[in-house]
C-alpha atoms as a PDB file:
ATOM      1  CA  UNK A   1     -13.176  44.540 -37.029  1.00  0.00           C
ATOM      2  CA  UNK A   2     -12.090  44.180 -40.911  1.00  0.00           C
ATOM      3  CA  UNK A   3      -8.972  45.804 -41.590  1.00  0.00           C
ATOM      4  CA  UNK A   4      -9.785  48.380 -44.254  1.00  0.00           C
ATOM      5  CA  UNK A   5      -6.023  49.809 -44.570  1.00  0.00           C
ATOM      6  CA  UNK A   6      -5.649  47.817 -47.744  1.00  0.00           C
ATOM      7  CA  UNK A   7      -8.333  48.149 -49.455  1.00  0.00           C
ATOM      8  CA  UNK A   8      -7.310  52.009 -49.043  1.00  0.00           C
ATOM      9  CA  UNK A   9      -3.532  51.935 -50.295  1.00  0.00           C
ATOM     10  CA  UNK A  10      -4.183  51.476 -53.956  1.00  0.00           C
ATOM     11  CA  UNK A  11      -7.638  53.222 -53.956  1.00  0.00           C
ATOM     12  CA  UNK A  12      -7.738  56.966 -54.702  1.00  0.00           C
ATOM     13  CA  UNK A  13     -10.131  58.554 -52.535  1.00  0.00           C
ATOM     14  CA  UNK A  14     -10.726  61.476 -54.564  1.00  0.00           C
ATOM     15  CA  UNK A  15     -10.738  61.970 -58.770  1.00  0.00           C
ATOM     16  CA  UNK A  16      -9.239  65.344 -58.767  1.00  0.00           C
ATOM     17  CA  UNK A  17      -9.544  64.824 -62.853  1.00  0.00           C
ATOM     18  CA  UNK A  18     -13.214  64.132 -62.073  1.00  0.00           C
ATOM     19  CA  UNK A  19     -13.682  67.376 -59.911  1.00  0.00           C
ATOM     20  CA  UNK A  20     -11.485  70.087 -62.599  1.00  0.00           C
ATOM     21  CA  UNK A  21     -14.118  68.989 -64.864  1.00  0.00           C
ATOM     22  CA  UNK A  22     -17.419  69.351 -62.349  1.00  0.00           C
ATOM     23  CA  UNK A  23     -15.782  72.654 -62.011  1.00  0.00           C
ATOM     24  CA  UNK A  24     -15.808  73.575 -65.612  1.00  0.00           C
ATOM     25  CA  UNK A  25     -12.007  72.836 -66.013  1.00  0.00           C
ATOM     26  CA  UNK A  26     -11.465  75.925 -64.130  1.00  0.00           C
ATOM     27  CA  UNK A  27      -8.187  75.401 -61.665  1.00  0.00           C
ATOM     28  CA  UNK A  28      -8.846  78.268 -59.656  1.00  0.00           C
ATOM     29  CA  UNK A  29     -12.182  77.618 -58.138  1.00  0.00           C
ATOM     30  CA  UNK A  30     -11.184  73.594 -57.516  1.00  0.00           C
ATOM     31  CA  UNK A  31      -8.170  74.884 -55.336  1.00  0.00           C
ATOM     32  CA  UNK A  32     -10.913  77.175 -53.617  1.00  0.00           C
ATOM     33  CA  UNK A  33     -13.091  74.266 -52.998  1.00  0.00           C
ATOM     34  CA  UNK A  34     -10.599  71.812 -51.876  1.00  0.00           C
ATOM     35  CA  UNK A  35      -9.332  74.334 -49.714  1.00  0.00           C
ATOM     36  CA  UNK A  36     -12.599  74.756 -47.996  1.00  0.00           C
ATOM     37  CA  UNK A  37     -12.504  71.406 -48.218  1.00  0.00           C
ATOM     38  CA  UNK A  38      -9.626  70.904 -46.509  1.00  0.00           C
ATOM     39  CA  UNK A  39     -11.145  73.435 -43.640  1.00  0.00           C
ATOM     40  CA  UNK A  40     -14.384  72.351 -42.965  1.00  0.00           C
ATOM     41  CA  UNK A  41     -14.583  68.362 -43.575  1.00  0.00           C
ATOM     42  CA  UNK A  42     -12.504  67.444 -40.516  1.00  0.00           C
ATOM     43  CA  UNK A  43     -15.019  69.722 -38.134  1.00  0.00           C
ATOM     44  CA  UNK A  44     -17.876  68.496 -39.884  1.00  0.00           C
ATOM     45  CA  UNK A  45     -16.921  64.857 -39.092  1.00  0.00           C
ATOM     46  CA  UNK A  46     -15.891  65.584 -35.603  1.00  0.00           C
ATOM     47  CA  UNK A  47     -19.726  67.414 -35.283  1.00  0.00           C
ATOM     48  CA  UNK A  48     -21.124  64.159 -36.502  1.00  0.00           C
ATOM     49  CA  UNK A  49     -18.977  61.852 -34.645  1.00  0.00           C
ATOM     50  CA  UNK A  50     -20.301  64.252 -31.361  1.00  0.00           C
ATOM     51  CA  UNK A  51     -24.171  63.925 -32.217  1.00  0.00           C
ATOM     52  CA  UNK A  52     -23.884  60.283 -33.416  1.00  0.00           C
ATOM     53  CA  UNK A  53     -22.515  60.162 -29.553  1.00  0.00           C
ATOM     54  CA  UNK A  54     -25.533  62.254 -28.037  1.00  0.00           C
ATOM     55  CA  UNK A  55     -28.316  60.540 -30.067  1.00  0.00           C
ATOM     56  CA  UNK A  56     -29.229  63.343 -31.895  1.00  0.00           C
ATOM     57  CA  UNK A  57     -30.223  61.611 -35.546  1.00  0.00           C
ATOM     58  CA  UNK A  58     -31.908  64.441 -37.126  1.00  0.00           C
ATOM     59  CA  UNK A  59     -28.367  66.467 -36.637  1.00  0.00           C
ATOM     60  CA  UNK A  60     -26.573  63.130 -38.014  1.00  0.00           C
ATOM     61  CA  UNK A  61     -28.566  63.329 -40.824  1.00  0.00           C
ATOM     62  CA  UNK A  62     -28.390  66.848 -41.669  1.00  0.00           C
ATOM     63  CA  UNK A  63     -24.321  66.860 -41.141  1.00  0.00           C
ATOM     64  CA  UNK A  64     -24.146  63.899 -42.969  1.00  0.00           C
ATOM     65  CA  UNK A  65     -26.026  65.289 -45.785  1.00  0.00           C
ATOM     66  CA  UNK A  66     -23.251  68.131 -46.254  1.00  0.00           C
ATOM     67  CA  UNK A  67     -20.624  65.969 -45.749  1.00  0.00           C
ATOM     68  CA  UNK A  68     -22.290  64.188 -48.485  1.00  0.00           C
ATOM     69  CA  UNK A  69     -22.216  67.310 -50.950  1.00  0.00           C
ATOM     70  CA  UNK A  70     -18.871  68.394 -49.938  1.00  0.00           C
ATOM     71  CA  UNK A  71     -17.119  64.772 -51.100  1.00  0.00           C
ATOM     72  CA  UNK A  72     -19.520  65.015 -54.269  1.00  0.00           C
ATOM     73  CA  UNK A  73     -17.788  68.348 -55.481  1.00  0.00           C
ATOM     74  CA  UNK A  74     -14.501  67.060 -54.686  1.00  0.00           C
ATOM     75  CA  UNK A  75     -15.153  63.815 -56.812  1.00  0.00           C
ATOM     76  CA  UNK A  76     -14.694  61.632 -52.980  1.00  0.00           C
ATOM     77  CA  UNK A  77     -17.159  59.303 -54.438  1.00  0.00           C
ATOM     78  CA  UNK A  78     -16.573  56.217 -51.952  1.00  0.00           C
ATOM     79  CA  UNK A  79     -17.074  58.646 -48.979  1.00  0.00           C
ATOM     80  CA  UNK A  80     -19.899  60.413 -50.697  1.00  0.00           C
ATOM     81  CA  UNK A  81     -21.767  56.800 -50.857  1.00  0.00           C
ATOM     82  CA  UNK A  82     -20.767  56.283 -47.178  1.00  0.00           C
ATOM     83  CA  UNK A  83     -22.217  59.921 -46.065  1.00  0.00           C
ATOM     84  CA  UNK A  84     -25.260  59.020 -48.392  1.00  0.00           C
ATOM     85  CA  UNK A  85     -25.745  55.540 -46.249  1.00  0.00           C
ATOM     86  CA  UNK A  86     -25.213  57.607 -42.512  1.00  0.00           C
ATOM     87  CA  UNK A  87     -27.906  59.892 -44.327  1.00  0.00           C
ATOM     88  CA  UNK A  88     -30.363  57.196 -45.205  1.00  0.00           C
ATOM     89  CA  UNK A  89     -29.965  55.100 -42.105  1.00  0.00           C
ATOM     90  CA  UNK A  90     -30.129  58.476 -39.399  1.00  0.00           C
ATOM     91  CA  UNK A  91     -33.412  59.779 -41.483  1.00  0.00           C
ATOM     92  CA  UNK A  92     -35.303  56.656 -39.800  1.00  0.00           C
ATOM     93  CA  UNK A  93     -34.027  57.666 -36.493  1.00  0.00           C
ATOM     94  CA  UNK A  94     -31.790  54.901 -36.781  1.00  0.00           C
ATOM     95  CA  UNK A  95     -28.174  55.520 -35.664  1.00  0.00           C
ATOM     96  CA  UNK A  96     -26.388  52.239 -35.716  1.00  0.00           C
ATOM     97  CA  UNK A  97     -24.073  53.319 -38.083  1.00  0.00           C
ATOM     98  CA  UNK A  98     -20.697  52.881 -36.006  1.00  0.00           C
ATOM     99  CA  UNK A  99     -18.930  50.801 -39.105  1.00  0.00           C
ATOM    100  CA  UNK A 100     -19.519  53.548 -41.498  1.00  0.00           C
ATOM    101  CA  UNK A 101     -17.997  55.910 -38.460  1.00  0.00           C
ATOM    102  CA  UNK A 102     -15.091  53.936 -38.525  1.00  0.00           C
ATOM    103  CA  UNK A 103     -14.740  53.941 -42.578  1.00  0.00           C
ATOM    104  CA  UNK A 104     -14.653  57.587 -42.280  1.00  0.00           C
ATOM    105  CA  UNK A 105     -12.481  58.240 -39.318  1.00  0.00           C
ATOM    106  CA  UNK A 106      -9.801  56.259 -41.527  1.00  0.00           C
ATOM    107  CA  UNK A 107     -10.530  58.222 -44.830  1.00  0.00           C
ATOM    108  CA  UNK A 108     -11.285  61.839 -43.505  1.00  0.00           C
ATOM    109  CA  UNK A 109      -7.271  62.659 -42.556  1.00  0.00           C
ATOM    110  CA  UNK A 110      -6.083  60.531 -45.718  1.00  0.00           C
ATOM    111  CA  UNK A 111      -8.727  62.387 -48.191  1.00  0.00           C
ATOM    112  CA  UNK A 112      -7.766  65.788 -46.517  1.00  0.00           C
ATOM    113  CA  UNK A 113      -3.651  65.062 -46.730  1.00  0.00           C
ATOM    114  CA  UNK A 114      -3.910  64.506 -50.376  1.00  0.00           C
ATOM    115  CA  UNK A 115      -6.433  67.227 -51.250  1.00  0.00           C
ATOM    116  CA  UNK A 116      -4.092  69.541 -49.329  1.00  0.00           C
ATOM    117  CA  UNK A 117      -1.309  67.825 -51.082  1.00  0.00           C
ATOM    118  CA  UNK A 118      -2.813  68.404 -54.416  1.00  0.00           C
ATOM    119  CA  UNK A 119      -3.499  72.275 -53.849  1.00  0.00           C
ATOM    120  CA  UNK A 120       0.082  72.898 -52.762  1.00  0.00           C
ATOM    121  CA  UNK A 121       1.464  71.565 -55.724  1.00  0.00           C
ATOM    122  CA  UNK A 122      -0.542  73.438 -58.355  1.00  0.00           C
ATOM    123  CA  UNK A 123       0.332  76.625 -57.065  1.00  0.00           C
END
């Protein structure tokens, strides 16, 4: 297996500059959304992670598909595109999609530190 830990260190996983402006430049509601953010993502991966395990593609799709809209308000593009590809491949019944898994297993706690990290601070 390809060791992605580089390709992560230098490589911000969010563009919180990206996501104050998707929000209208309006501090208040970002921190709200990262801090559902912060919440939710981590259960949402550990229900796809479950139903990737039990076969169930339809669910894969359909919790990959909010995964997918939660990293897109947050400006997580590179796991947005990954969530969009579990998306695509589990809508043909297809659920071979244990590299992407892996990807986000390695990104979900690193995205969620920083996010939390970035909250905290502007406070």
């Amino acid at each position: 297996m390809p060791h992605v830990e580089s390709e992560l260190e230098g490589e911000k996983l969010w563009d919180r500059e990206q996501a104050l402006t998707r929000s209208l430049n309006k501090e208040v509601l970002l921190n709200k959304i990262c801090e559902v953010f912060v919440v939710k993502a981590p259960i949402k991966v550990q229900e796809l992670i479950e139903q990737h395990k039990q076969g169930n593609s339809e669910e894969v799709r359909q919790i990959a598909h909010a995964l997918k809209g939660m990293c897109g308000e947050i400006s997580a593009n590179k796991l947005r595109e990954l969530f969009s590809d579990i998306e695509v491949i589990a809508e043909k019944g297809n659920l071979d999609i244990g590299a992407q898994l892996a990807s986000v297993e390695q990104m979900i706690p690193k995205l969620v530190e920083d996010v939390k990290r970035s909250t905290t601070s502007n406070k």
